[in-house]
Protein backbone atom coordinates (compact mmCIF):
# COMPACT_ATOMS: atom_id res chain seq x y z
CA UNK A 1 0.00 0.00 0.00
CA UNK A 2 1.35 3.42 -0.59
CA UNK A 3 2.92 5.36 1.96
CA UNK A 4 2.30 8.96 2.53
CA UNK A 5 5.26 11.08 1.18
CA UNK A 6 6.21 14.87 1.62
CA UNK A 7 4.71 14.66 -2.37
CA UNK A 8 0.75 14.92 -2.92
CA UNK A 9 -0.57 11.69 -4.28
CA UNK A 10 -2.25 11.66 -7.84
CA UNK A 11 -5.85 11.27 -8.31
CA UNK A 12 -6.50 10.35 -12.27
CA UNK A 13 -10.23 10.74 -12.42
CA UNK A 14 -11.49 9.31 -15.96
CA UNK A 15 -13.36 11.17 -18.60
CA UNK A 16 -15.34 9.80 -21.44
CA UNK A 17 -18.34 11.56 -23.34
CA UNK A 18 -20.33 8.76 -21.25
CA UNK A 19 -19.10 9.76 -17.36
CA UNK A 20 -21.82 10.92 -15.25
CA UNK A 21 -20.18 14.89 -14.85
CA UNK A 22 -21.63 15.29 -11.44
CA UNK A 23 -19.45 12.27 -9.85
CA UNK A 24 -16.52 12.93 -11.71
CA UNK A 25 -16.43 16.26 -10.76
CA UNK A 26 -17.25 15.62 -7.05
CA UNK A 27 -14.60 13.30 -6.68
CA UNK A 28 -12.58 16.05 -7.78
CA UNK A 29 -13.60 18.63 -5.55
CA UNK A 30 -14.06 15.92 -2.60
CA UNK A 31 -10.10 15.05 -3.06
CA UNK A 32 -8.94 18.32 -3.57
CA UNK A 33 -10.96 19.84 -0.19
CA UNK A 34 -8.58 17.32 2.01
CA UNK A 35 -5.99 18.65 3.75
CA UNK A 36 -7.62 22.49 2.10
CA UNK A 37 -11.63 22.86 3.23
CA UNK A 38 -11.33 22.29 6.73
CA UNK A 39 -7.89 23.67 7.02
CA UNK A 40 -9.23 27.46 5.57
CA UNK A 41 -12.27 27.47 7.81
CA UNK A 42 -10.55 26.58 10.67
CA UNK A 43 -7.63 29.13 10.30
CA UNK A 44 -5.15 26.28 9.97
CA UNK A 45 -2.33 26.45 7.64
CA UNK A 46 -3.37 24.64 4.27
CA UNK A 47 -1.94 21.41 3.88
CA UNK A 48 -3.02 20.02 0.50
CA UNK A 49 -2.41 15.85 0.58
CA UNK A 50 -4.04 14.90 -3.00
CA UNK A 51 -3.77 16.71 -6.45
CA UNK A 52 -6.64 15.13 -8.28
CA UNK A 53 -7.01 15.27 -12.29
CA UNK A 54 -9.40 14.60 -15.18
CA UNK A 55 -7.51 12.31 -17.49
CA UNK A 56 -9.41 11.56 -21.18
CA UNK A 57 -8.23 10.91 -24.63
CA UNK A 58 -6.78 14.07 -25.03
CA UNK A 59 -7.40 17.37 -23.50
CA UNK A 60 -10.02 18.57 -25.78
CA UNK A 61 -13.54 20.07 -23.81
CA UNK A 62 -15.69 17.14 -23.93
CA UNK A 63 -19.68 17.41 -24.01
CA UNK A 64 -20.80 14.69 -21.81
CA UNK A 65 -24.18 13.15 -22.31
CA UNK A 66 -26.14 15.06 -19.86
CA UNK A 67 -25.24 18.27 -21.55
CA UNK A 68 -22.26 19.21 -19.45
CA UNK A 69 -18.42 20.40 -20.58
CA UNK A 70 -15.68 19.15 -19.24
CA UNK A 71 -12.22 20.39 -19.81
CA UNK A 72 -9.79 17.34 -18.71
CA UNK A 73 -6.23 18.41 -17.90
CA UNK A 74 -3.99 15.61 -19.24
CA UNK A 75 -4.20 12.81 -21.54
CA UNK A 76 -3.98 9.16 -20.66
CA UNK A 77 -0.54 9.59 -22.79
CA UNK A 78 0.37 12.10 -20.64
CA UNK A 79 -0.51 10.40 -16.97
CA UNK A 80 1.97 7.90 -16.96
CA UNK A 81 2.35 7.60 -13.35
CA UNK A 82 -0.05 8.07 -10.89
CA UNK A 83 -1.33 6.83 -7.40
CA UNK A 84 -4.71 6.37 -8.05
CA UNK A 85 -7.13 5.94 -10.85
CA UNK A 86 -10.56 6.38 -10.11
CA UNK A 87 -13.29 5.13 -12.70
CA UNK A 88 -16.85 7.20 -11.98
CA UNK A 89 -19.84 5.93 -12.74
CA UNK A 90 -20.99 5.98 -16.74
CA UNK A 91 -24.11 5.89 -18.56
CA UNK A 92 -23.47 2.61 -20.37
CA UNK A 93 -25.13 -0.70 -20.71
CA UNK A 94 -21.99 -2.89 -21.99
CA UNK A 95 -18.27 -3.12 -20.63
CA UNK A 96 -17.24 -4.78 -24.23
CA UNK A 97 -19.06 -2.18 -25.94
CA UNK A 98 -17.49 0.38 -23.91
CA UNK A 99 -14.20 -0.74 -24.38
CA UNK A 100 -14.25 -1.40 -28.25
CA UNK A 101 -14.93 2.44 -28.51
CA UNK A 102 -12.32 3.58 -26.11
CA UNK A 103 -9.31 1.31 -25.82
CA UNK A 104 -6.78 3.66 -25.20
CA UNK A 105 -8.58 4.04 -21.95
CA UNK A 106 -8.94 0.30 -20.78
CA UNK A 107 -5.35 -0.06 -21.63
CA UNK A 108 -3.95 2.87 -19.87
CA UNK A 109 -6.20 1.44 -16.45
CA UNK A 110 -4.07 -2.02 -17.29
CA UNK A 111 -0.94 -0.08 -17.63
CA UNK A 112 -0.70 1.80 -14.58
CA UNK A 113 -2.61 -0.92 -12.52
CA UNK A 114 0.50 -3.05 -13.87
CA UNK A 115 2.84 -0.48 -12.66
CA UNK A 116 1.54 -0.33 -8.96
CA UNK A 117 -1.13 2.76 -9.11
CA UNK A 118 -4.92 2.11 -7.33
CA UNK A 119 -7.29 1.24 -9.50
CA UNK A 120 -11.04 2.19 -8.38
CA UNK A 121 -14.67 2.33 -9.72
CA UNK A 122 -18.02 3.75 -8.42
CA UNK A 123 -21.09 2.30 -10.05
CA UNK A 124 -21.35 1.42 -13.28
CA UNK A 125 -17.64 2.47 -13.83
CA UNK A 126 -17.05 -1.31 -12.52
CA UNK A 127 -17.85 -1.86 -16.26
CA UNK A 128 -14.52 -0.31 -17.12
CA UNK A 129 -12.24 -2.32 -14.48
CA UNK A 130 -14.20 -5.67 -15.48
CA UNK A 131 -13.23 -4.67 -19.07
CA UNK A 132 -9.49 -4.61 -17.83
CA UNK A 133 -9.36 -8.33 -16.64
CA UNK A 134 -9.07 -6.69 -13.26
CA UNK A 135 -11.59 -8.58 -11.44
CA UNK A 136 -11.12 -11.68 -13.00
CA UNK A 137 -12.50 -14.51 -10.58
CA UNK A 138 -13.15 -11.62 -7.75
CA UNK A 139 -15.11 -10.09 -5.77
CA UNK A 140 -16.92 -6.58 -6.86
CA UNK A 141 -20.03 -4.75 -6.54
CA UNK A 142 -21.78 -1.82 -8.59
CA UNK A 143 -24.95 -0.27 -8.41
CA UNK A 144 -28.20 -2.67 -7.82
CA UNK A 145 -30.06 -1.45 -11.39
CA UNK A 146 -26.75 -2.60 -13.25
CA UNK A 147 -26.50 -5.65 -11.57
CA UNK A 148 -28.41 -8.16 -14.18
CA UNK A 149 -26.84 -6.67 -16.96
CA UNK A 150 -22.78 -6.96 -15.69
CA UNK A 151 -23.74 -10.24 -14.32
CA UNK A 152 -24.84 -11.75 -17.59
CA UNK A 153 -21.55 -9.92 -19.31
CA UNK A 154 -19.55 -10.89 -16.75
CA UNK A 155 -20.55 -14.43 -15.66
CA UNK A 156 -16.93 -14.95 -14.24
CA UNK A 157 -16.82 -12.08 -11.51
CA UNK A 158 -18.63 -12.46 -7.93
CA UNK A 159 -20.78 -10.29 -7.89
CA UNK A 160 -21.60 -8.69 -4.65
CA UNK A 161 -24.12 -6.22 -5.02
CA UNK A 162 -25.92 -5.73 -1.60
CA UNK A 163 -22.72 -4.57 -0.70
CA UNK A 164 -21.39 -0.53 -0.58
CA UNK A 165 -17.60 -1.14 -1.39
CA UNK A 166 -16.02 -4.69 -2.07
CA UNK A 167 -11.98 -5.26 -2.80
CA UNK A 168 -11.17 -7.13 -5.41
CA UNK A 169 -7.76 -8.62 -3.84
CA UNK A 170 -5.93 -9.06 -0.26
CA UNK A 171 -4.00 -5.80 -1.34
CA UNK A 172 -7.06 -3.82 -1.39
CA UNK A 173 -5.50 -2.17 -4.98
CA UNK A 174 -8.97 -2.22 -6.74
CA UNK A 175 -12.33 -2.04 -5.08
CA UNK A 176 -15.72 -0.96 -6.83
CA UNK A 177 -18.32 1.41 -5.12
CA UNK A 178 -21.84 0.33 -5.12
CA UNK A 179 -24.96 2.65 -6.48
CA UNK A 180 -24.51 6.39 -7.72
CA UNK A 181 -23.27 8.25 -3.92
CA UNK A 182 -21.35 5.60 -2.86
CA UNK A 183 -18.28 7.13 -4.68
CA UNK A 184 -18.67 8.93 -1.18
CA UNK A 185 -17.48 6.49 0.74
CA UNK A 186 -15.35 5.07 -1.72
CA UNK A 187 -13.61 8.94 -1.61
CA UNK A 188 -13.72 8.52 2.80
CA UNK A 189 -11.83 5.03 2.14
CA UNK A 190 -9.09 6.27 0.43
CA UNK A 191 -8.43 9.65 2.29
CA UNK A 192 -8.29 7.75 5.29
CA UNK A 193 -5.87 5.18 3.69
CA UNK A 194 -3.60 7.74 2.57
CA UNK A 195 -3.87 10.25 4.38
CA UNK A 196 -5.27 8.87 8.02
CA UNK A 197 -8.90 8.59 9.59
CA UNK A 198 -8.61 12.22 11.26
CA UNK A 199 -8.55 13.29 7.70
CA UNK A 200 -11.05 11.28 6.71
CA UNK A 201 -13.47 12.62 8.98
CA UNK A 202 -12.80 15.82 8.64
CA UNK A 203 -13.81 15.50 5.06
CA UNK A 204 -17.01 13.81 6.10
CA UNK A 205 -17.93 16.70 8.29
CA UNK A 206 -16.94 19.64 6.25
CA UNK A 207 -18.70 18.21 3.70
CA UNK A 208 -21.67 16.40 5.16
CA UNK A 209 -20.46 12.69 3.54
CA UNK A 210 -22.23 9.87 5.06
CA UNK A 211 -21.29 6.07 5.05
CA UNK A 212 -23.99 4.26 3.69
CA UNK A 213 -23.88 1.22 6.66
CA UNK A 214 -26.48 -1.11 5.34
CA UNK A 215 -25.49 -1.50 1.86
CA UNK A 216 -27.33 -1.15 -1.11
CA UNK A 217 -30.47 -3.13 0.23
CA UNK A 218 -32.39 -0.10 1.52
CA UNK A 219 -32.44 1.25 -1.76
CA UNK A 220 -32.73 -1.04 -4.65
CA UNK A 221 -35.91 -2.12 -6.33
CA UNK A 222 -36.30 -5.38 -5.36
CA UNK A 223 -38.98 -6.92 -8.21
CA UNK A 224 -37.44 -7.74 -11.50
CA UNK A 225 -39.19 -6.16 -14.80
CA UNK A 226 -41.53 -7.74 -16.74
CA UNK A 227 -39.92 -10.50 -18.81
CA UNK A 228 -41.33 -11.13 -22.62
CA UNK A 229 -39.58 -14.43 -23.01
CA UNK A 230 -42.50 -16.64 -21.51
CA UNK A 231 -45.72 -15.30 -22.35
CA UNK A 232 -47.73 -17.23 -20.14
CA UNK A 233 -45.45 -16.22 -17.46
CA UNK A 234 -45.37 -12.69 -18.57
CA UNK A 235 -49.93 -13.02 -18.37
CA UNK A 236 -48.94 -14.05 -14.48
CA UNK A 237 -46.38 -11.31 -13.71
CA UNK A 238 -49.65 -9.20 -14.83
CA UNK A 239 -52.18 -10.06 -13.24
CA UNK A 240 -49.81 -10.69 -10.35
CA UNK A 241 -49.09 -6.59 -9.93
CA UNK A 242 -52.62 -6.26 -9.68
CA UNK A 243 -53.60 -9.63 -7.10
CA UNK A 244 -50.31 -9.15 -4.76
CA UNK A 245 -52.29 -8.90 -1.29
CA UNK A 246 -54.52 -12.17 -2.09
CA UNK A 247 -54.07 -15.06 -0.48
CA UNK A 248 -51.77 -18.02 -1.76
CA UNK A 249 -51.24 -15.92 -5.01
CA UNK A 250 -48.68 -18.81 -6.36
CA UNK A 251 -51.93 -21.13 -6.43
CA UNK A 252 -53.86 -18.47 -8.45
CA UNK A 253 -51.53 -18.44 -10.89
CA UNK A 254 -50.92 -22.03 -11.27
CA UNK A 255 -54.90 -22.72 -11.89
CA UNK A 256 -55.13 -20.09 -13.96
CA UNK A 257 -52.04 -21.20 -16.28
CA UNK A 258 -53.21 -25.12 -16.20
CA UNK A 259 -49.62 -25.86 -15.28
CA UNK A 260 -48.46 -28.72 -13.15
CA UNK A 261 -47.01 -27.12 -9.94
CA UNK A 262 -43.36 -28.48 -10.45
CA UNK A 263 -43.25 -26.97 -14.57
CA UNK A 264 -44.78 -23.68 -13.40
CA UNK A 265 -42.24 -23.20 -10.61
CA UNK A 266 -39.83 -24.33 -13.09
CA UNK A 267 -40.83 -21.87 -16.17
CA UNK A 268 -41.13 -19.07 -13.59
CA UNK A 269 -38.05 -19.48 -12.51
CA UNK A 270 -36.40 -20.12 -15.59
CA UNK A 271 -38.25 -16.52 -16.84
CA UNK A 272 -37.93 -14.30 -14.04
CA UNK A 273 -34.42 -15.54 -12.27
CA UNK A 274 -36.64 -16.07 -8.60
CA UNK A 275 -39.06 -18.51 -7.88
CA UNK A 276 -43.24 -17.77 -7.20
CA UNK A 277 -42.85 -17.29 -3.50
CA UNK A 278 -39.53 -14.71 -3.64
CA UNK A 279 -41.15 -12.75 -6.79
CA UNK A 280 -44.60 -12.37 -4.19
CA UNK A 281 -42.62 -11.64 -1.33
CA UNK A 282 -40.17 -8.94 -3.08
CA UNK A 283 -43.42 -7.72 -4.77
CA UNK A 284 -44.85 -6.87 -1.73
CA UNK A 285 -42.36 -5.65 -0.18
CA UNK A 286 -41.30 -3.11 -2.97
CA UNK A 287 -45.26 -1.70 -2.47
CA UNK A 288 -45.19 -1.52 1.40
CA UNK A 289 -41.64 0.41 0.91
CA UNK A 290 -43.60 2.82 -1.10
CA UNK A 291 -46.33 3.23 1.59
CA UNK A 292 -43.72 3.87 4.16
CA UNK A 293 -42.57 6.45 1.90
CA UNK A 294 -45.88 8.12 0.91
CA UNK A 295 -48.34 7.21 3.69
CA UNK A 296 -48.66 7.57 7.50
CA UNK A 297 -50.44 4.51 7.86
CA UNK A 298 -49.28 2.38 10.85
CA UNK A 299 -46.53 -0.49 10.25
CA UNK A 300 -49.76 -3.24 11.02
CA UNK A 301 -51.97 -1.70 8.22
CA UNK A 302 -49.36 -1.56 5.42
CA UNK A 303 -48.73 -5.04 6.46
CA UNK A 304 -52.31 -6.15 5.95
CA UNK A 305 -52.62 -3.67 2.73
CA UNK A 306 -49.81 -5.86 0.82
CA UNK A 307 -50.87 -9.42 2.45
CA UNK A 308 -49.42 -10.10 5.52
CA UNK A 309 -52.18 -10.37 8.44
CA UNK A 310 -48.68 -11.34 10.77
CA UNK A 311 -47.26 -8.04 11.35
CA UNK A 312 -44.23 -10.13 12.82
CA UNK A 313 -43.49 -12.33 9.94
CA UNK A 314 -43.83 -9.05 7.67
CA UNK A 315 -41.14 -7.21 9.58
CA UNK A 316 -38.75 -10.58 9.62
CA UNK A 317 -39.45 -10.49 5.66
CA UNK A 318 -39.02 -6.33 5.56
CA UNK A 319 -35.98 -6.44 7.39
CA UNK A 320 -33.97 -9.55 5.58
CA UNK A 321 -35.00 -8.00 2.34
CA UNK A 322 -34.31 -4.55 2.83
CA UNK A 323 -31.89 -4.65 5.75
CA UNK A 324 -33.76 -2.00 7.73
CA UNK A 325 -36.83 -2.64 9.76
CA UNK A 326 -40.09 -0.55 8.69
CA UNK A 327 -40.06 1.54 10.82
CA UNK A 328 -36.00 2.77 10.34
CA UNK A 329 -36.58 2.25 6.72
CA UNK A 330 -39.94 5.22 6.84
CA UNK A 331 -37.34 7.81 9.17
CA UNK A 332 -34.69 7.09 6.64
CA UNK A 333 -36.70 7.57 3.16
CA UNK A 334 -39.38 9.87 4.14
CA UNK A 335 -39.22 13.50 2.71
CA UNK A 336 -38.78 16.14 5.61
CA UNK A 337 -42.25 17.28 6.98
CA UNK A 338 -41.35 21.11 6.22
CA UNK A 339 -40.46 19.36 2.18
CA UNK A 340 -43.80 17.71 2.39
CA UNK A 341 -46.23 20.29 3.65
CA UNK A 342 -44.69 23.01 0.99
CA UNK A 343 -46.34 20.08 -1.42
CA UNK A 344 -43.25 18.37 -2.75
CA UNK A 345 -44.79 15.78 -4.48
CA UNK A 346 -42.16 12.89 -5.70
């Protein structure tokens, strides 16, 4: 692991037109406030520890997706040594795709992970490091709405995707960041490895950065979208949305397809990647998260509302699924009474 010097350590932030501005910027700015922020408010001499940079193909303003210039201020040529590179997230849907249009940049991550330097990804910028070969039989994790997709093009990698940050290797040289603010705590992680935990919470307090403790649960979408490879499945999934709170909704469907038990288990499965019972069970739990979040209705009537007459059994379910129990889960995702009485609708 590298050892603080008397030098600042490099932070190569990568830029392609598909990076999500907002996080690579804010990694810049988060990086660059260490050892600065804190030091200026508090009247203490300014002791800058990282000197971050936006490293692209070359150094020509690039319009990103969303509408938003960036001006990078070296070239992967040009960066041929650095500390740290740090992949943010990216609006992609495909790691080969990604790298068939921008080599230069999956070689220059193998290049300088080769030579020693960090190699680090938030979100769907796990695409790029998987790309590399650098997680090759490992462990990783990226945000919970790419998770299907990088699991299907990258059958080989563990996939770990309840999880906020996961290293790839004992040496802790490249580890991914889980949904779109985690690059938050991936930032936290490695001021405090190079630059020590005091650091590392002043950062969080100057700048109000929060670890995200309970993983990704709390805020994926746990139902799966409607599949179109099994029509008869897909006529379940359906009426399904509609029939969640009935009772025994499995044995609905299976009298209305016709099907033997064991083949409709087995074609639901097949289709939808859970069986009957888990697709129910994170169906109705995805709609009593959204009461939580919209309604004032007591823990024991959103239970009922979604199917579950044993308010106990629904908060065992709530809290394995979600990681937070109802109640925790409403303080945590509820909009700020003064936000909801000026009307905020969302």
């Amino acid at each position: 692991m590298n050892q603080i010097t008397s030098n600042r350590i490099k932070v190569s932030i990568v830029a392609a037109p598909d990076v999500e501005p907002w996080v690579a910027v804010g990694i810049h700015d988060a990086f660059w406030a260490v050892g600065t922020l804190w030091n200026r408010v508090m009247g203490e001499a300014e002791a800058p520890r990282f000197c971050p940079e936006i490293v692209a193909a070359d150094t020509a303003p690039l319009m990103t997706g969303t509408g938003v210039r960036i001006e990078p201020h070296r070239t992967f040529k040009d960066a041929a040594r650095t500390d740290i590179i740090f992949v943010p997230s990216l609006l992609i849907a495909s790691g080969a795709q990604f790298g068939r249009e921008n080599p230069e940049l999956v070689a220059w991550v193998k290049r300088a992970h080769a030579e020693g330097a960090h190699v680090v990804s938030a979100c769907s910028g796990a695409y790029v490091l998987a790309e590399a070969g650098l997680l090759d039989g490992k462990e990783a994790t990226t945000h919970w709405a790419f998770a299907a997709a990088m699991k299907a093009e990258y059958p080989h990698i563990n996939w770990q995707t309840d999880r906020i940050l996961v290293s790839a290797a004992e040496d802790h040289r490249v580890v991914t960041a889980g949904g779109a603010t985690s690059w938050m705590d991936l930032v936290l992680y490695l001021v405090g490895v190079f630059s020590g935990p005091e650091e590392a919470r002043r950062l969080a307090k100057m700048s109000l950065f929060d670890w995200h403790h309970d993983g990704q649960n709390p805020y994926s979408r746990l139902t799966t979208r409607l599949q179109s490879k099994d029509k008869v499945i897909q006529e379940c999934q359906t009426w399904l949305a509609e029939n969640y709170p009935a009772g025994d909704p499995v044995a609905s469907m299976i009298r209305i397809t016709g099907l033997s038990r064991r083949t409709f288990n087995r074609r639901f499965k097949n289709a939808t990647g859970l069986t009957p019972l888990d697709y129910v069970q994170r169906l109705r739990i995805e709609e009593a998260k959204q009461m939580l979040e919209t309604t004032d209705q007591p823990v024991e009537h959103v239970a009922s509302e979604v199917g579950y007459g044993d308010t106990v059994s629904f908060r065992r379910l709530f809290k394995r699924l979600v990681a937070d129990t109802p109640a925790v889960y409403r303080r945590r995702k509820r909009l700020p009474d003064a936000v909801r009485e000026m009307g905020v609708m969302v």
